[in-house]
PDB file of N, CA and C in Angstrom:
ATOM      1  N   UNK A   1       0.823  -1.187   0.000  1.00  0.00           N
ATOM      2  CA  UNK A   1       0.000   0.000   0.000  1.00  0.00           C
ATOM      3  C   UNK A   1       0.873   1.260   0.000  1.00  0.00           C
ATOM      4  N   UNK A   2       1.935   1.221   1.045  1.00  0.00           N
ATOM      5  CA  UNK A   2       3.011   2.353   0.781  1.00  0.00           C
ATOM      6  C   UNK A   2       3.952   2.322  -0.584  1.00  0.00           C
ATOM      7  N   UNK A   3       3.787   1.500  -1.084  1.00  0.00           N
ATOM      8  CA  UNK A   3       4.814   1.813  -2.374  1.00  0.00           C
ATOM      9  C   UNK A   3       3.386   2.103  -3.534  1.00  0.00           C
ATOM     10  N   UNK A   4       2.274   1.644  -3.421  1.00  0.00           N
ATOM     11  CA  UNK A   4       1.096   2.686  -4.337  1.00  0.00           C
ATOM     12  C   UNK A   4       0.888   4.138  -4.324  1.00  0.00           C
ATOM     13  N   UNK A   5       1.274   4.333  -2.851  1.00  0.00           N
ATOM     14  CA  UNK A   5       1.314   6.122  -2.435  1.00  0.00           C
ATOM     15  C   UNK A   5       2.409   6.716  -3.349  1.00  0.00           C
ATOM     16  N   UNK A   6       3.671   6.132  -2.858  1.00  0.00           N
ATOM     17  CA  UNK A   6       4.927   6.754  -3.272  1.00  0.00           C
ATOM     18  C   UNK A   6       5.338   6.435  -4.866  1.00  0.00           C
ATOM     19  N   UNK A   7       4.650   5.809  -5.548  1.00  0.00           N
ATOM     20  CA  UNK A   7       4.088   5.578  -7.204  1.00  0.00           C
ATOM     21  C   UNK A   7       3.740   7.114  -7.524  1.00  0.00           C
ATOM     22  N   UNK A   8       1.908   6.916  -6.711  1.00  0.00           N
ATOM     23  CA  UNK A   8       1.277   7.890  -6.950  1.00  0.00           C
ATOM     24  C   UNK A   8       1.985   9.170  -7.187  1.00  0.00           C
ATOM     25  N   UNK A   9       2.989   9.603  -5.918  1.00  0.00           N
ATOM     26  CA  UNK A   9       2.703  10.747  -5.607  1.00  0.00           C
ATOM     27  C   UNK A   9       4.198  11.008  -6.739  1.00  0.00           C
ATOM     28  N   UNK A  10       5.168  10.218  -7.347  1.00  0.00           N
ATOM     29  CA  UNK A  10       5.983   9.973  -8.294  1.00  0.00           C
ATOM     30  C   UNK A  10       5.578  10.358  -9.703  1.00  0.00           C
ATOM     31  N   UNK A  11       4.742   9.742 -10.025  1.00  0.00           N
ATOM     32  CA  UNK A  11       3.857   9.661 -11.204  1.00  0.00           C
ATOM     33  C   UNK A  11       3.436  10.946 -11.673  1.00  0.00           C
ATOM     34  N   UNK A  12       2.407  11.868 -10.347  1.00  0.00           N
ATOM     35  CA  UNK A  12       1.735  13.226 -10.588  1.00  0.00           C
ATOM     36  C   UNK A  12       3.321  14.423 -10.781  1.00  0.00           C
ATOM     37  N   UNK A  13       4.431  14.246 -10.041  1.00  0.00           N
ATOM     38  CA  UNK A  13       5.702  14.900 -10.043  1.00  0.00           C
ATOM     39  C   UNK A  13       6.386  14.950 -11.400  1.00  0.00           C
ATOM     40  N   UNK A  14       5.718  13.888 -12.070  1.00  0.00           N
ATOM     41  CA  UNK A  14       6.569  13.507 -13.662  1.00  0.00           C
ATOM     42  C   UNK A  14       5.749  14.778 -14.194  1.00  0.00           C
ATOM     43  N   UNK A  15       4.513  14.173 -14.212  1.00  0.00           N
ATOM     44  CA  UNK A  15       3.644  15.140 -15.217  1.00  0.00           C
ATOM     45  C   UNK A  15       3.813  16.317 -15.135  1.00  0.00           C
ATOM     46  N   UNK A  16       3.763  17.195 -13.573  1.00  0.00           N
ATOM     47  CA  UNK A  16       3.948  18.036 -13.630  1.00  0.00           C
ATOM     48  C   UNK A  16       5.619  19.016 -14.084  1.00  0.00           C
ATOM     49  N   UNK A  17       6.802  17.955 -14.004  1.00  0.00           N
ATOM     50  CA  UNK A  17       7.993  18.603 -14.294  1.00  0.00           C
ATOM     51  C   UNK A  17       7.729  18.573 -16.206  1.00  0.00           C
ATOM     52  N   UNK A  18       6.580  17.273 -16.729  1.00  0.00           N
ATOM     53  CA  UNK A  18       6.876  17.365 -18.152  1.00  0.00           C
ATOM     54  C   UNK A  18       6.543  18.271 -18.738  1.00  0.00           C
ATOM     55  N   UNK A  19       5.365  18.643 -18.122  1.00  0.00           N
ATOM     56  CA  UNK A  19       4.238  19.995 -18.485  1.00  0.00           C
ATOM     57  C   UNK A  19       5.310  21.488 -18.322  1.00  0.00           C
ATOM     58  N   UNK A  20       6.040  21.660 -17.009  1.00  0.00           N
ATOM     59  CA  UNK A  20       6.332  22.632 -17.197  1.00  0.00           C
ATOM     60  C   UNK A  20       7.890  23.054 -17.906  1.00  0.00           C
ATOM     61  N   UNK A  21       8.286  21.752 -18.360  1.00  0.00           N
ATOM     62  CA  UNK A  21       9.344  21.692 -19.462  1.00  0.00           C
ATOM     63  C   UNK A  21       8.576  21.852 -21.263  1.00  0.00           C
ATOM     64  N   UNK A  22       8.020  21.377 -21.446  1.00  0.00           N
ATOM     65  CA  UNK A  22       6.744  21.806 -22.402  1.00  0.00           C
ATOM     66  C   UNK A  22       6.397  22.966 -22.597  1.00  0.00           C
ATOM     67  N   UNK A  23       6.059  23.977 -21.263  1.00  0.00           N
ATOM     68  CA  UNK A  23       5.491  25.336 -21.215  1.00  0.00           C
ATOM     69  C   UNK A  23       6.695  25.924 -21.443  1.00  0.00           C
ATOM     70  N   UNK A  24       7.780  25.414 -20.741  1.00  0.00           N
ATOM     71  CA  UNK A  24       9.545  26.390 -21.007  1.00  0.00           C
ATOM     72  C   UNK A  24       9.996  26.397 -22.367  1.00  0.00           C
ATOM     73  N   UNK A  25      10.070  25.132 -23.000  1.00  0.00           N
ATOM     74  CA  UNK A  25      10.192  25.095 -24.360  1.00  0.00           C
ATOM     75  C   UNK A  25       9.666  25.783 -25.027  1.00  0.00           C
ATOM     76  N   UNK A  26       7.853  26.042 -25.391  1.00  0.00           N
ATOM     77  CA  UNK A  26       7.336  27.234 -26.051  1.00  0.00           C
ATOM     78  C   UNK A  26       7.648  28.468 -26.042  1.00  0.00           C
ATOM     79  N   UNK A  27       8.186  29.025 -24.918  1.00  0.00           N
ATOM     80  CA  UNK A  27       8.432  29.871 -24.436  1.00  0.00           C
ATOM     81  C   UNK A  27       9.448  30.612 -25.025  1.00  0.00           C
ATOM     82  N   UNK A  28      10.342  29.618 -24.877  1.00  0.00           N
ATOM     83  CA  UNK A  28      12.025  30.037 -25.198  1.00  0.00           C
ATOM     84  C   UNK A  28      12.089  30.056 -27.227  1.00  0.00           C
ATOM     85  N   UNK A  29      10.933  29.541 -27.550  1.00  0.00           N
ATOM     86  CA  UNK A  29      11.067  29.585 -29.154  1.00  0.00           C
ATOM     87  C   UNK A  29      10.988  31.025 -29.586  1.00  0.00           C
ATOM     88  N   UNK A  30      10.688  31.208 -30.872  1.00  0.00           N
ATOM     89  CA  UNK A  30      10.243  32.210 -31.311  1.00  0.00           C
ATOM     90  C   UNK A  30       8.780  32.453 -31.588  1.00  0.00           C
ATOM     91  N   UNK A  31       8.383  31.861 -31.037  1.00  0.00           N
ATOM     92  CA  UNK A  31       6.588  32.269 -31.161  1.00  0.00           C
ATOM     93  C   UNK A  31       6.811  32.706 -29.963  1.00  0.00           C
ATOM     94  N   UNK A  32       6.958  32.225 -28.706  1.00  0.00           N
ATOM     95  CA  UNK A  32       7.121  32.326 -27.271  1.00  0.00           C
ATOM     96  C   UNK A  32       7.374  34.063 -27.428  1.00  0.00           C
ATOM     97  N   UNK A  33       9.035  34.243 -27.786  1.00  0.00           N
ATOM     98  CA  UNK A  33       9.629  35.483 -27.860  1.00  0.00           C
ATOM     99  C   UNK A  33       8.630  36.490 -28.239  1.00  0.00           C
ATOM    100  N   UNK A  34       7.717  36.039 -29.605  1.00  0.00           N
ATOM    101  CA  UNK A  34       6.845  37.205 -30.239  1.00  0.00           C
ATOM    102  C   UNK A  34       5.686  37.784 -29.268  1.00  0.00           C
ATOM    103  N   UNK A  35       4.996  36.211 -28.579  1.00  0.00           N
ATOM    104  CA  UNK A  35       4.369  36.850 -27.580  1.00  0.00           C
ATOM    105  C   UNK A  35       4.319  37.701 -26.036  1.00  0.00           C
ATOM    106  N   UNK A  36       5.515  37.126 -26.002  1.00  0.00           N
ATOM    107  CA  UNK A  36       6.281  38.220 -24.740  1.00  0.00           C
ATOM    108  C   UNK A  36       6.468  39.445 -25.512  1.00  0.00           C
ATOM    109  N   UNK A  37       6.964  39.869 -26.480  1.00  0.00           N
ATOM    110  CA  UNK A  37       7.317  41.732 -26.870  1.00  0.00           C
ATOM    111  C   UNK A  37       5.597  41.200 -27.165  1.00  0.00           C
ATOM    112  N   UNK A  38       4.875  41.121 -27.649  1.00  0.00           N
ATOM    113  CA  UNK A  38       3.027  41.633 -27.673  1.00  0.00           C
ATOM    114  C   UNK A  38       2.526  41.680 -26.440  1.00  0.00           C
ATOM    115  N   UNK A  39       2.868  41.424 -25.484  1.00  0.00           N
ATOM    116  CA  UNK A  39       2.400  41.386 -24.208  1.00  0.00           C
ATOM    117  C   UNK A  39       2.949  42.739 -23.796  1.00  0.00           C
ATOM    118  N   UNK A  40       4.397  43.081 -23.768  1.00  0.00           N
ATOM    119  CA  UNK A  40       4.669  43.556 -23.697  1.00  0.00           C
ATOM    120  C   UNK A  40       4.487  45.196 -24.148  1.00  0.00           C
ATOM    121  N   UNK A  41       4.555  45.442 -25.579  1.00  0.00           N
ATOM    122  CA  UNK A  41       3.689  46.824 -26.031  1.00  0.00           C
ATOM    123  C   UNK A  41       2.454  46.283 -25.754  1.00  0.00           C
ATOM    124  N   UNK A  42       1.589  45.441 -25.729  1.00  0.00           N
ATOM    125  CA  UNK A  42       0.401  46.003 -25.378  1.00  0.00           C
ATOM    126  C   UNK A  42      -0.025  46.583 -23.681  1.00  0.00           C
ATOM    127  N   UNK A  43       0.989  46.118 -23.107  1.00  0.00           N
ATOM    128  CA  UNK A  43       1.313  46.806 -21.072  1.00  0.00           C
ATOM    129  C   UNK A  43       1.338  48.380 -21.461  1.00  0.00           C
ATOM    130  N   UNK A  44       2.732  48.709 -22.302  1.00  0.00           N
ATOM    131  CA  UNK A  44       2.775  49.597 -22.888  1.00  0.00           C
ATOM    132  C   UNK A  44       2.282  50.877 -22.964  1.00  0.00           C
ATOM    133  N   UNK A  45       1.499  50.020 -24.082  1.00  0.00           N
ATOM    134  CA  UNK A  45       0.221  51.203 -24.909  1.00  0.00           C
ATOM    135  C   UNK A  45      -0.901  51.212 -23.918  1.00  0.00           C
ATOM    136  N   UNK A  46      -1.345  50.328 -22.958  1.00  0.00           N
ATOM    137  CA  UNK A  46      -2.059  50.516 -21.731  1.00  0.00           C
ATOM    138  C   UNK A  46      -1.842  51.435 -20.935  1.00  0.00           C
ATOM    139  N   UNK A  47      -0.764  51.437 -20.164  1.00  0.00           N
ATOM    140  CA  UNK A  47      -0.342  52.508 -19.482  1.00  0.00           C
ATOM    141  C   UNK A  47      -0.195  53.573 -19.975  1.00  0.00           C
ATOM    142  N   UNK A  48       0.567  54.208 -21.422  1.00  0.00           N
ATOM    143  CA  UNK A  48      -0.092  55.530 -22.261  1.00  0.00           C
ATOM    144  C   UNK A  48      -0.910  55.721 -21.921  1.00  0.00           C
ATOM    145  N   UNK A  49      -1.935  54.970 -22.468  1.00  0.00           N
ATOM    146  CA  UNK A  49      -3.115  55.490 -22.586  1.00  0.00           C
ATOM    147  C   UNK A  49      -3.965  55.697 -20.907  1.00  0.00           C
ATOM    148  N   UNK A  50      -3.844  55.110 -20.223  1.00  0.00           N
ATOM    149  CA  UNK A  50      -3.934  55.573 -19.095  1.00  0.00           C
ATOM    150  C   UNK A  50      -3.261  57.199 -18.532  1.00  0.00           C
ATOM    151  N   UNK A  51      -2.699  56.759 -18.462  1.00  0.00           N
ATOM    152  CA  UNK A  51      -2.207  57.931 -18.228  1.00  0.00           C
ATOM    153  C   UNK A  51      -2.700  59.306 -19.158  1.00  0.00           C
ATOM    154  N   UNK A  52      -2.689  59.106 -20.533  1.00  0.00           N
ATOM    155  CA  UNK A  52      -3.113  60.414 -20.877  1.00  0.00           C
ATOM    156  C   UNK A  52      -4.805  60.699 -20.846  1.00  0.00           C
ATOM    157  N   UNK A  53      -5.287  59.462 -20.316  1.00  0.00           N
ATOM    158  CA  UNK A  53      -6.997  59.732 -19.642  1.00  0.00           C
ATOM    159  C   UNK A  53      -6.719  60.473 -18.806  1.00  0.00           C
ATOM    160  N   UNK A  54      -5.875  60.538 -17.583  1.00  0.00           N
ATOM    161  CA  UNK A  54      -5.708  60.557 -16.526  1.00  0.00           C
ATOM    162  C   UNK A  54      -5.449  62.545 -16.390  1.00  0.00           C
ATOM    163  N   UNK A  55      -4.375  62.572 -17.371  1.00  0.00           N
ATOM    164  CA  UNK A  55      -4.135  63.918 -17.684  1.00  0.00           C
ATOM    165  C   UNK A  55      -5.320  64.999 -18.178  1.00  0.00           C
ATOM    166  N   UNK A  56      -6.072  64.231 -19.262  1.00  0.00           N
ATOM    167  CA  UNK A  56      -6.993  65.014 -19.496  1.00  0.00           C
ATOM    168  C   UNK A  56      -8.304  65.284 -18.498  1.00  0.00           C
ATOM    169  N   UNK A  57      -8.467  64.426 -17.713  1.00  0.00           N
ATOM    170  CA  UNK A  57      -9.536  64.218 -16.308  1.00  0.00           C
ATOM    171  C   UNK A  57      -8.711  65.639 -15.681  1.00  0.00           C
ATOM    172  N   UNK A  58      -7.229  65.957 -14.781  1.00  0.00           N
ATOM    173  CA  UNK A  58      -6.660  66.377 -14.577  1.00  0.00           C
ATOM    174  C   UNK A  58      -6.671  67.376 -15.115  1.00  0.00           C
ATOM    175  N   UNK A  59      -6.915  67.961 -16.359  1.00  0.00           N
ATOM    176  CA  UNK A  59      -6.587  69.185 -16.930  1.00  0.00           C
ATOM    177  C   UNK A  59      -7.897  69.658 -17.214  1.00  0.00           C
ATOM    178  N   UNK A  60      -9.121  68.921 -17.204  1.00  0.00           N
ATOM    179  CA  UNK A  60     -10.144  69.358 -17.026  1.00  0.00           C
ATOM    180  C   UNK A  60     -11.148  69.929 -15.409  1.00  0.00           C
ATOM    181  N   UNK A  61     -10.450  69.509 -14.354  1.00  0.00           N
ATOM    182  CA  UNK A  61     -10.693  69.666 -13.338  1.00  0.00           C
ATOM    183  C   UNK A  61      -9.631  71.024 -12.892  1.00  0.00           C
ATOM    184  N   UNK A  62      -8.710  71.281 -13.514  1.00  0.00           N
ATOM    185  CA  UNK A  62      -7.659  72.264 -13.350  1.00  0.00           C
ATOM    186  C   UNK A  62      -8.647  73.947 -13.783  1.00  0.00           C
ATOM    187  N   UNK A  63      -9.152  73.270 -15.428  1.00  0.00           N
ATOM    188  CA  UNK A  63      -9.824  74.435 -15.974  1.00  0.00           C
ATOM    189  C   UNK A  63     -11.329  74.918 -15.197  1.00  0.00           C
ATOM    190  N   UNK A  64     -11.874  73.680 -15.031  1.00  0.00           N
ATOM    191  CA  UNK A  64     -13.342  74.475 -14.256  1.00  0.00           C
ATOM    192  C   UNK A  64     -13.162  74.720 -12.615  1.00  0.00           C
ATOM    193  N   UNK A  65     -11.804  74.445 -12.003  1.00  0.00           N
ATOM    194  CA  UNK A  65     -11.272  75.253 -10.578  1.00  0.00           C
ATOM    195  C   UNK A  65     -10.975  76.674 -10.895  1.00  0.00           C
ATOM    196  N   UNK A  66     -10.211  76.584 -12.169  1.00  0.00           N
ATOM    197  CA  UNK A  66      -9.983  78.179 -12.578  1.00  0.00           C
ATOM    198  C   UNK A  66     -10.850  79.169 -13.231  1.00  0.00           C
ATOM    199  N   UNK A  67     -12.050  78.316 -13.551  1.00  0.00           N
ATOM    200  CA  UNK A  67     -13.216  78.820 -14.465  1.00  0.00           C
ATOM    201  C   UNK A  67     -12.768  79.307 -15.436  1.00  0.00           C
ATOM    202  N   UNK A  68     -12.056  78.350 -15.987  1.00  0.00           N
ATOM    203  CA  UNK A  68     -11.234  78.711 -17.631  1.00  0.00           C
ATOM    204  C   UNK A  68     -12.348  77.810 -18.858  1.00  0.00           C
ATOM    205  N   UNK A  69     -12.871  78.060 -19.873  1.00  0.00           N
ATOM    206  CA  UNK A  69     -13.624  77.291 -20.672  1.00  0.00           C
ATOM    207  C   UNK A  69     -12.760  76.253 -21.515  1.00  0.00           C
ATOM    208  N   UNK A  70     -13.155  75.110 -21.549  1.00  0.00           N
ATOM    209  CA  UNK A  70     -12.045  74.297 -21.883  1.00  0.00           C
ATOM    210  C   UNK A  70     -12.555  74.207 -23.327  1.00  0.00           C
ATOM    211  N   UNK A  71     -12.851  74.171 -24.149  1.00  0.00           N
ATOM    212  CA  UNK A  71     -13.301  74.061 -25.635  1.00  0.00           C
ATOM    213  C   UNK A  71     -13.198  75.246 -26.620  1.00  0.00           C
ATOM    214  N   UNK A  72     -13.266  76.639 -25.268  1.00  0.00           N
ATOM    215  CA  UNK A  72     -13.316  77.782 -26.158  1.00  0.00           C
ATOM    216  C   UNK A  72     -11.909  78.245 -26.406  1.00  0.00           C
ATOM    217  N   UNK A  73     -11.691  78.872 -27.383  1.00  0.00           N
ATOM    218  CA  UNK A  73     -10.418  79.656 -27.147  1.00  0.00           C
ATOM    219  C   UNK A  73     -10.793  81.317 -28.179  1.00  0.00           C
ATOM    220  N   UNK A  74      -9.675  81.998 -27.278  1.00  0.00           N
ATOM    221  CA  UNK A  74     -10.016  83.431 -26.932  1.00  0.00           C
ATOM    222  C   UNK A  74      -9.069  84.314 -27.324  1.00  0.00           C
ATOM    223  N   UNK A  75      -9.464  85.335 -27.996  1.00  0.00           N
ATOM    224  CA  UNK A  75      -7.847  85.664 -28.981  1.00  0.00           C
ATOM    225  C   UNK A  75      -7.545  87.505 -28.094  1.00  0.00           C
ATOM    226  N   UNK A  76      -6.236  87.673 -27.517  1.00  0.00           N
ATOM    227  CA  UNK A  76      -6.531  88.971 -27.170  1.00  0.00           C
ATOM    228  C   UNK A  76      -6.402  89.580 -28.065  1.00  0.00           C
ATOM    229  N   UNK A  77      -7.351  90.944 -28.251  1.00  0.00           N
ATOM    230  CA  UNK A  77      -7.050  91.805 -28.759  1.00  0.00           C
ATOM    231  C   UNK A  77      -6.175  92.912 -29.355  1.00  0.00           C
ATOM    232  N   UNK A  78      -5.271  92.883 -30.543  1.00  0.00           N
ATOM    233  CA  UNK A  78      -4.748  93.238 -30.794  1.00  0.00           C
ATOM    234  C   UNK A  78      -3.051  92.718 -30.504  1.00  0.00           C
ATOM    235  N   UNK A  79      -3.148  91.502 -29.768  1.00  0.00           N
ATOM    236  CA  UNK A  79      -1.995  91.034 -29.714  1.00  0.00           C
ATOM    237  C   UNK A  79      -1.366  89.995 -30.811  1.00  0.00           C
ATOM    238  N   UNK A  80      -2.234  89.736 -30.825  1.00  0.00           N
ATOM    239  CA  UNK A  80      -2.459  88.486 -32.104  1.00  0.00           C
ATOM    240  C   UNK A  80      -2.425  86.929 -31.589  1.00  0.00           C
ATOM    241  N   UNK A  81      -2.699  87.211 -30.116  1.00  0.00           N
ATOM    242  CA  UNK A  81      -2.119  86.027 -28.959  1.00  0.00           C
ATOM    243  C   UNK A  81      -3.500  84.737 -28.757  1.00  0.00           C
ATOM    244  N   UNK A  82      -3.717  83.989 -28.989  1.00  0.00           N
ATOM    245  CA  UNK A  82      -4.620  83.079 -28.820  1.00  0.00           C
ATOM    246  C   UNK A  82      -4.143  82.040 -27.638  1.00  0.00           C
ATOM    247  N   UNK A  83      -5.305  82.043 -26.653  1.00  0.00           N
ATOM    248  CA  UNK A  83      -5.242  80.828 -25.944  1.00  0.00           C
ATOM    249  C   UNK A  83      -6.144  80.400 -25.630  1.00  0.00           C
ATOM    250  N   UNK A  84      -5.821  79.215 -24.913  1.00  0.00           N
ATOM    251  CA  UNK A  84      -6.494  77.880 -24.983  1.00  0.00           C
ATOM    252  C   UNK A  84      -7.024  77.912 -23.463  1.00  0.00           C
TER     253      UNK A  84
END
């Protein structure tokens, strides 16, 4: 009965070292490689883009603290000066 355990628990240890020699192998290929840099710019371009939500939330809460119109823009007079 103790050498069925120590089979068992032998047996599930294989599979799992074959599996994750299997997963290492894909990995280390060049499909592997392609999907790590796609994983990668797409973290990327996530965080950009976060962030420049983040800025514009930020720069819109900046303008209606200052009661600045954020869409309009306003040319002084005679300066030839336009802002935003």
């Amino acid at each position: 009965m103790n050498r069925i355990i120590w089979m068992g628990i032998g047996v599930a240890i294989g599979v799992i070292a074959f599996r994750k020699l299997t997963e290492a192998q894909s990995n280390l290929g060049p499909e592997g490689l392609n999907r790590a840099v796609g994983r990668l710019a797409d973290g990327v371009y996530d965080f950009a883009d976060a962030v420049r939500v983040g800025m514009h939330e930020r720069e819109s809460e900046l303008r209606s603290a200052l009661g600045v119109d954020a869409g309009v823009e306003t040319g002084v007079a005679g300066r030839g000066v336009v802002r935003r």
